[in-house]
Protein backbone atom coordinates (compact mmCIF):
# COMPACT_ATOMS: atom_id res chain seq x y z
CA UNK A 1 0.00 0.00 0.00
CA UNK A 2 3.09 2.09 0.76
CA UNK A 3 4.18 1.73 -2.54
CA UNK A 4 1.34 2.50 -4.32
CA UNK A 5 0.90 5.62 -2.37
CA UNK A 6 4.24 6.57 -3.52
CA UNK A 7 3.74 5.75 -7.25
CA UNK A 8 -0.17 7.69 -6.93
CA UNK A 9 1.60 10.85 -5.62
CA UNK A 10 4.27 11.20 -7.90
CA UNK A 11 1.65 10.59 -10.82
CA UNK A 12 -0.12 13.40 -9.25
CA UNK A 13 3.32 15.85 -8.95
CA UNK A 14 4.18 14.76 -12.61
CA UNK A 15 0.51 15.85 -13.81
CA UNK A 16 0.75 19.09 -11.92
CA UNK A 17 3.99 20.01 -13.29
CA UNK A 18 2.44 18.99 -16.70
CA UNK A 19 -0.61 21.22 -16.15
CA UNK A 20 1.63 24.30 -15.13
CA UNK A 21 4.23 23.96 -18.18
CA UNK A 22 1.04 23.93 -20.32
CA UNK A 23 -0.32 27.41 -18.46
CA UNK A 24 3.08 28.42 -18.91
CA UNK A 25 3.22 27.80 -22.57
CA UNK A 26 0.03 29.17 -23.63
CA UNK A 27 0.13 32.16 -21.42
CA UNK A 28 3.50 33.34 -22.66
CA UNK A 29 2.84 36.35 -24.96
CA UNK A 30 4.57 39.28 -24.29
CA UNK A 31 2.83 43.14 -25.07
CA UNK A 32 4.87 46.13 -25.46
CA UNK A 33 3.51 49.94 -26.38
CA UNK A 34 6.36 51.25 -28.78
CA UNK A 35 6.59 55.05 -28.95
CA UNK A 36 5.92 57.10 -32.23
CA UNK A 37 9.01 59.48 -32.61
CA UNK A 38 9.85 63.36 -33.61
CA UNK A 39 12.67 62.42 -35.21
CA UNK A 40 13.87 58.62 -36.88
CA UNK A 41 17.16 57.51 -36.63
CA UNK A 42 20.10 57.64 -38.80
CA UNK A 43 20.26 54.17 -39.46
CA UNK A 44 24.39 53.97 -39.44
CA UNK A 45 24.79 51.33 -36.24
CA UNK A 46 25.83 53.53 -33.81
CA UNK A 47 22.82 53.93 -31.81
CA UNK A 48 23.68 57.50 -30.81
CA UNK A 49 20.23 59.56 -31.81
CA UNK A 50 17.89 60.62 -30.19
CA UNK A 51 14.92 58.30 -30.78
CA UNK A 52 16.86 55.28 -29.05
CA UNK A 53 16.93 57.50 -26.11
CA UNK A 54 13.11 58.14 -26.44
CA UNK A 55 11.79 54.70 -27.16
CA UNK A 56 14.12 53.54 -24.00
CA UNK A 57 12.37 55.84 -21.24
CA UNK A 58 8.57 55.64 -22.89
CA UNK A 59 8.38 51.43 -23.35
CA UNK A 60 9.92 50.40 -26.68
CA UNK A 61 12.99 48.85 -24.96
CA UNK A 62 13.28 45.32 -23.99
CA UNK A 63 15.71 42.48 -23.62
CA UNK A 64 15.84 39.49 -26.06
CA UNK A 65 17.83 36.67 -23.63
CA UNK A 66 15.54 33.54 -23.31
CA UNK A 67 15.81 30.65 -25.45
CA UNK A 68 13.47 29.36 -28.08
CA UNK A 69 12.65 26.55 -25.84
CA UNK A 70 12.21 28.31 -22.38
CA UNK A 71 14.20 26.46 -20.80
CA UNK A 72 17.11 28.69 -20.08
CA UNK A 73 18.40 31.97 -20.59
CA UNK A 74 21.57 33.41 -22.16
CA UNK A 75 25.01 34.68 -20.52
CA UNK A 76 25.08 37.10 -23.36
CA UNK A 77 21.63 38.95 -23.68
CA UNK A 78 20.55 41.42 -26.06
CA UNK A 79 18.84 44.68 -25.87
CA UNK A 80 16.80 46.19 -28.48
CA UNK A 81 14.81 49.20 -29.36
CA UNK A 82 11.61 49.83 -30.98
CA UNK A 83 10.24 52.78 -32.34
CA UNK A 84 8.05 54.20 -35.18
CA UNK A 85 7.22 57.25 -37.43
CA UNK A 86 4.73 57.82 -40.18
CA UNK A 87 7.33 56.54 -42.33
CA UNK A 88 8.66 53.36 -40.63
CA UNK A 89 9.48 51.00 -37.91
CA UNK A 90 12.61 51.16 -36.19
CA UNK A 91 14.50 48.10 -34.74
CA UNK A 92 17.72 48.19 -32.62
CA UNK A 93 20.04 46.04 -31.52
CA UNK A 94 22.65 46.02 -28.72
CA UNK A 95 24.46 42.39 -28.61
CA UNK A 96 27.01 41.65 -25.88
CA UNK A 97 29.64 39.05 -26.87
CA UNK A 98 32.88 38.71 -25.29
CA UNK A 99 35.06 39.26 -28.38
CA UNK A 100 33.02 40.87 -31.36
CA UNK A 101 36.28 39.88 -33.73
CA UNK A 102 35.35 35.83 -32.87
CA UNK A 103 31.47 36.30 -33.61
CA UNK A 104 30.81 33.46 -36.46
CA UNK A 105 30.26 35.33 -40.18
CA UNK A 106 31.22 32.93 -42.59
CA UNK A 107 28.95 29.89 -42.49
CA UNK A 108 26.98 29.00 -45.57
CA UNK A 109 24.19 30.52 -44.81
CA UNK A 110 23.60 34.19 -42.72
CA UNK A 111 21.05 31.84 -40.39
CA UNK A 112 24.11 29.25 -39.72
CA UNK A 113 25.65 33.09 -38.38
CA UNK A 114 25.75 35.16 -35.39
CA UNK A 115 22.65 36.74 -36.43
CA UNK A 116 19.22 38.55 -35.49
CA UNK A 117 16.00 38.14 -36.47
CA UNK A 118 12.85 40.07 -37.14
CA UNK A 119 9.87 38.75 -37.64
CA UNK A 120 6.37 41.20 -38.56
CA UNK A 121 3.46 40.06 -37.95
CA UNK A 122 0.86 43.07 -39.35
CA UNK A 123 -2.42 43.84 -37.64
CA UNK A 124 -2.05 39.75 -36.40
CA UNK A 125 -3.97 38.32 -38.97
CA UNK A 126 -1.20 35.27 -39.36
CA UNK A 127 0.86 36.39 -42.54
CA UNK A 128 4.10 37.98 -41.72
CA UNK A 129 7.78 38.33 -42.89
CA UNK A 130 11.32 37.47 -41.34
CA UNK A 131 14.15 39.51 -42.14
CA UNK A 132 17.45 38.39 -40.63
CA UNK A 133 20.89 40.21 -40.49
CA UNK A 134 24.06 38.51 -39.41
CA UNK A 135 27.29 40.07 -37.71
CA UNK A 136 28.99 40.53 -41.20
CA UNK A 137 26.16 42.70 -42.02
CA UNK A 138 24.30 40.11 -44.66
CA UNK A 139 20.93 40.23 -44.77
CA UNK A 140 18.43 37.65 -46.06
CA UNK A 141 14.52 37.76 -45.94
CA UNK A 142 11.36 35.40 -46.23
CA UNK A 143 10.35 37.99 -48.81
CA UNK A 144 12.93 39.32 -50.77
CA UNK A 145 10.91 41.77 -52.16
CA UNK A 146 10.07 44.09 -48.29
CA UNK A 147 13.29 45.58 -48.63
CA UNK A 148 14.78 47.31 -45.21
CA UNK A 149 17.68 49.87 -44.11
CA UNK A 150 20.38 48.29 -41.79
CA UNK A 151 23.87 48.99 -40.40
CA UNK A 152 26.03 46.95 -37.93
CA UNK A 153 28.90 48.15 -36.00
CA UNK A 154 31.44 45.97 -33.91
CA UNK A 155 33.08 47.42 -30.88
CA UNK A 156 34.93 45.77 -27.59
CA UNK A 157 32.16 43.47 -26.43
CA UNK A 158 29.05 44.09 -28.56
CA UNK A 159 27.93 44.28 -31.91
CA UNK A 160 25.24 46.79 -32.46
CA UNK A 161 22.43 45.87 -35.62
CA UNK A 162 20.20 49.13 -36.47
CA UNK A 163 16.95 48.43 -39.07
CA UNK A 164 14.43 50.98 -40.79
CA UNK A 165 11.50 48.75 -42.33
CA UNK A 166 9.30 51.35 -44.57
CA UNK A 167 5.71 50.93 -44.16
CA UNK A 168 5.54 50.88 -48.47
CA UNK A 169 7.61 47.96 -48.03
CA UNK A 170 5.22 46.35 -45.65
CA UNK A 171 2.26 47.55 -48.04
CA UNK A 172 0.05 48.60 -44.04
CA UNK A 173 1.01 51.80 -42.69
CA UNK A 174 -0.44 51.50 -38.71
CA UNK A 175 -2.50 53.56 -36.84
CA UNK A 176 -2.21 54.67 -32.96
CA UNK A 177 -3.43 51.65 -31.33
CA UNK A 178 -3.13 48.90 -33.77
CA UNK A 179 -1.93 45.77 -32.37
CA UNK A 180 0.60 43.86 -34.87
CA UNK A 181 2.48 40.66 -33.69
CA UNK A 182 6.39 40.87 -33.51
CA UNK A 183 9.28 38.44 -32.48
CA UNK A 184 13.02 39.50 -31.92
CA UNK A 185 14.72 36.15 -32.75
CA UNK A 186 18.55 35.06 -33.76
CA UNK A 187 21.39 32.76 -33.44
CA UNK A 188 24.34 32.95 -30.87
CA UNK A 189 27.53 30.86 -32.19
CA UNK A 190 30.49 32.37 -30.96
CA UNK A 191 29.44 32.39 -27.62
CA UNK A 192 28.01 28.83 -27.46
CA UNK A 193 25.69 27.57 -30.61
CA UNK A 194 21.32 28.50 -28.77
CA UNK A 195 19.00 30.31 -30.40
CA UNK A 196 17.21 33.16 -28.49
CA UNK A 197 14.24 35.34 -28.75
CA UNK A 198 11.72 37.92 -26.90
CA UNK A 199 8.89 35.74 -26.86
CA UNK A 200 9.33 32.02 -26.08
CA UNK A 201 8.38 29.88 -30.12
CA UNK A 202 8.53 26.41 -27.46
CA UNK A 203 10.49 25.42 -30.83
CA UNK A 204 11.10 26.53 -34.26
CA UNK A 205 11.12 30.64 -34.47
CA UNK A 206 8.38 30.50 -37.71
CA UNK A 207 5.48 30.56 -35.65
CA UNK A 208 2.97 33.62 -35.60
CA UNK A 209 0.67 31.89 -32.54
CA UNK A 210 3.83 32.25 -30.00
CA UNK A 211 4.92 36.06 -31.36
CA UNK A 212 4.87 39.53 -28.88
CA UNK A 213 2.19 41.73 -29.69
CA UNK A 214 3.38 45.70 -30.13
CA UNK A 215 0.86 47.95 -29.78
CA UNK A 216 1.56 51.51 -31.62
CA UNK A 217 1.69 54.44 -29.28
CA UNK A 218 1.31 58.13 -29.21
């Protein structure tokens, strides 16, 4: 009877810890208001204007350090930025690595990189696009056609990635308020081969159900 007392409760602590990984995983979708500026960035990779400074103290600044499984974050996190005009979204990135001259440029393929990822998710209807920029400054896209700005820059330890996506290349300009789905994604290498992002995928990046919503501020 002992025995079967033991087996019963740790059936019942296995189900419970079942039941919460599943809240976990379904509850896990991250909101952020991200701040229309006066002025948009020079998009050059030095993160030195002024509306980094004013989507950090009004809510468009966050940290991407959690991997795509949620099971364990990263030494080496990353900040970014988000901010918007009437003309376009603006994405930054700060990277911390502990030698920016070992960070992995030349697989095959920029994904196979030290690399970030964007992925835009307008209005969350289901259809979006992934754009992703490695540390050599390639860029590749699930639609080569939504052409964005970016820069890189490589100093000490960090790498900083700055991108302009125009709303014409998007083809949906948003209005104060809209709610579109977003993920900040990439690929560490140099400092130990994970992949990380903002919002927990529980798995492969390319899915729209697991994204962070942005909503579009004043």
């Amino acid at each position: 009877m002992k025995r079967l007392a033991r087996v019963v409760a740790a059936l019942s602590l296995a189900l419970c810890l079942v039941v919460a990984l599943g809240t976990f995983a379904a509850a896990a979708n991250l909101e952020m208001t991200v701040p229309k500026v006066k002025k948009a960035p020079t998009i050059d990779g030095k993160l030195n204007d002024a509306a980094w400074l004013e989507a950090s103290i009004n809510g468009g600044k966050t940290v991407v350090d959690l991997d795509n499984n949620g099971v364990m974050l990263t030494e080496y996190p990353r900040i970014a930025y988000i901010c918007y005009d009437d003309t376009a979204l603006y994405i930054a990135f700060k990277i911390f690595a502990p030698d920016v001259n070992k960070l992995m440029t030349t697989a095959g393929s920029i994904w196979s990189n030290d690399e970030v990822e964007i992925f835009l998710e307008p209005n969350k209807k289901g259809a979006y696009t992934q754009w992703g920029i490695d540390a050599g400054g390639n860029i590749d896209s699930s639609d080569p056609s939504k052409k964005i700005e970016h820069a890189i820059t490589k100093s000490g330890i960090c790498w900083n990635v700055e991108a302009a996506i125009p709303w014409k290349s998007v083809g949906v300009t948003p209005k104060v308020g809209d709610k579109w789905g977003l993920n900040l994604c990439g690929h560490q290498i140099a400092t130990g081969a994970v992949w990380v992002c903002w919002n927990c995928t529980f798995g492969g990046f390319h899915n729209p159900s697991a994204f962070g919503t942005i909503v579009f501020g004043n």
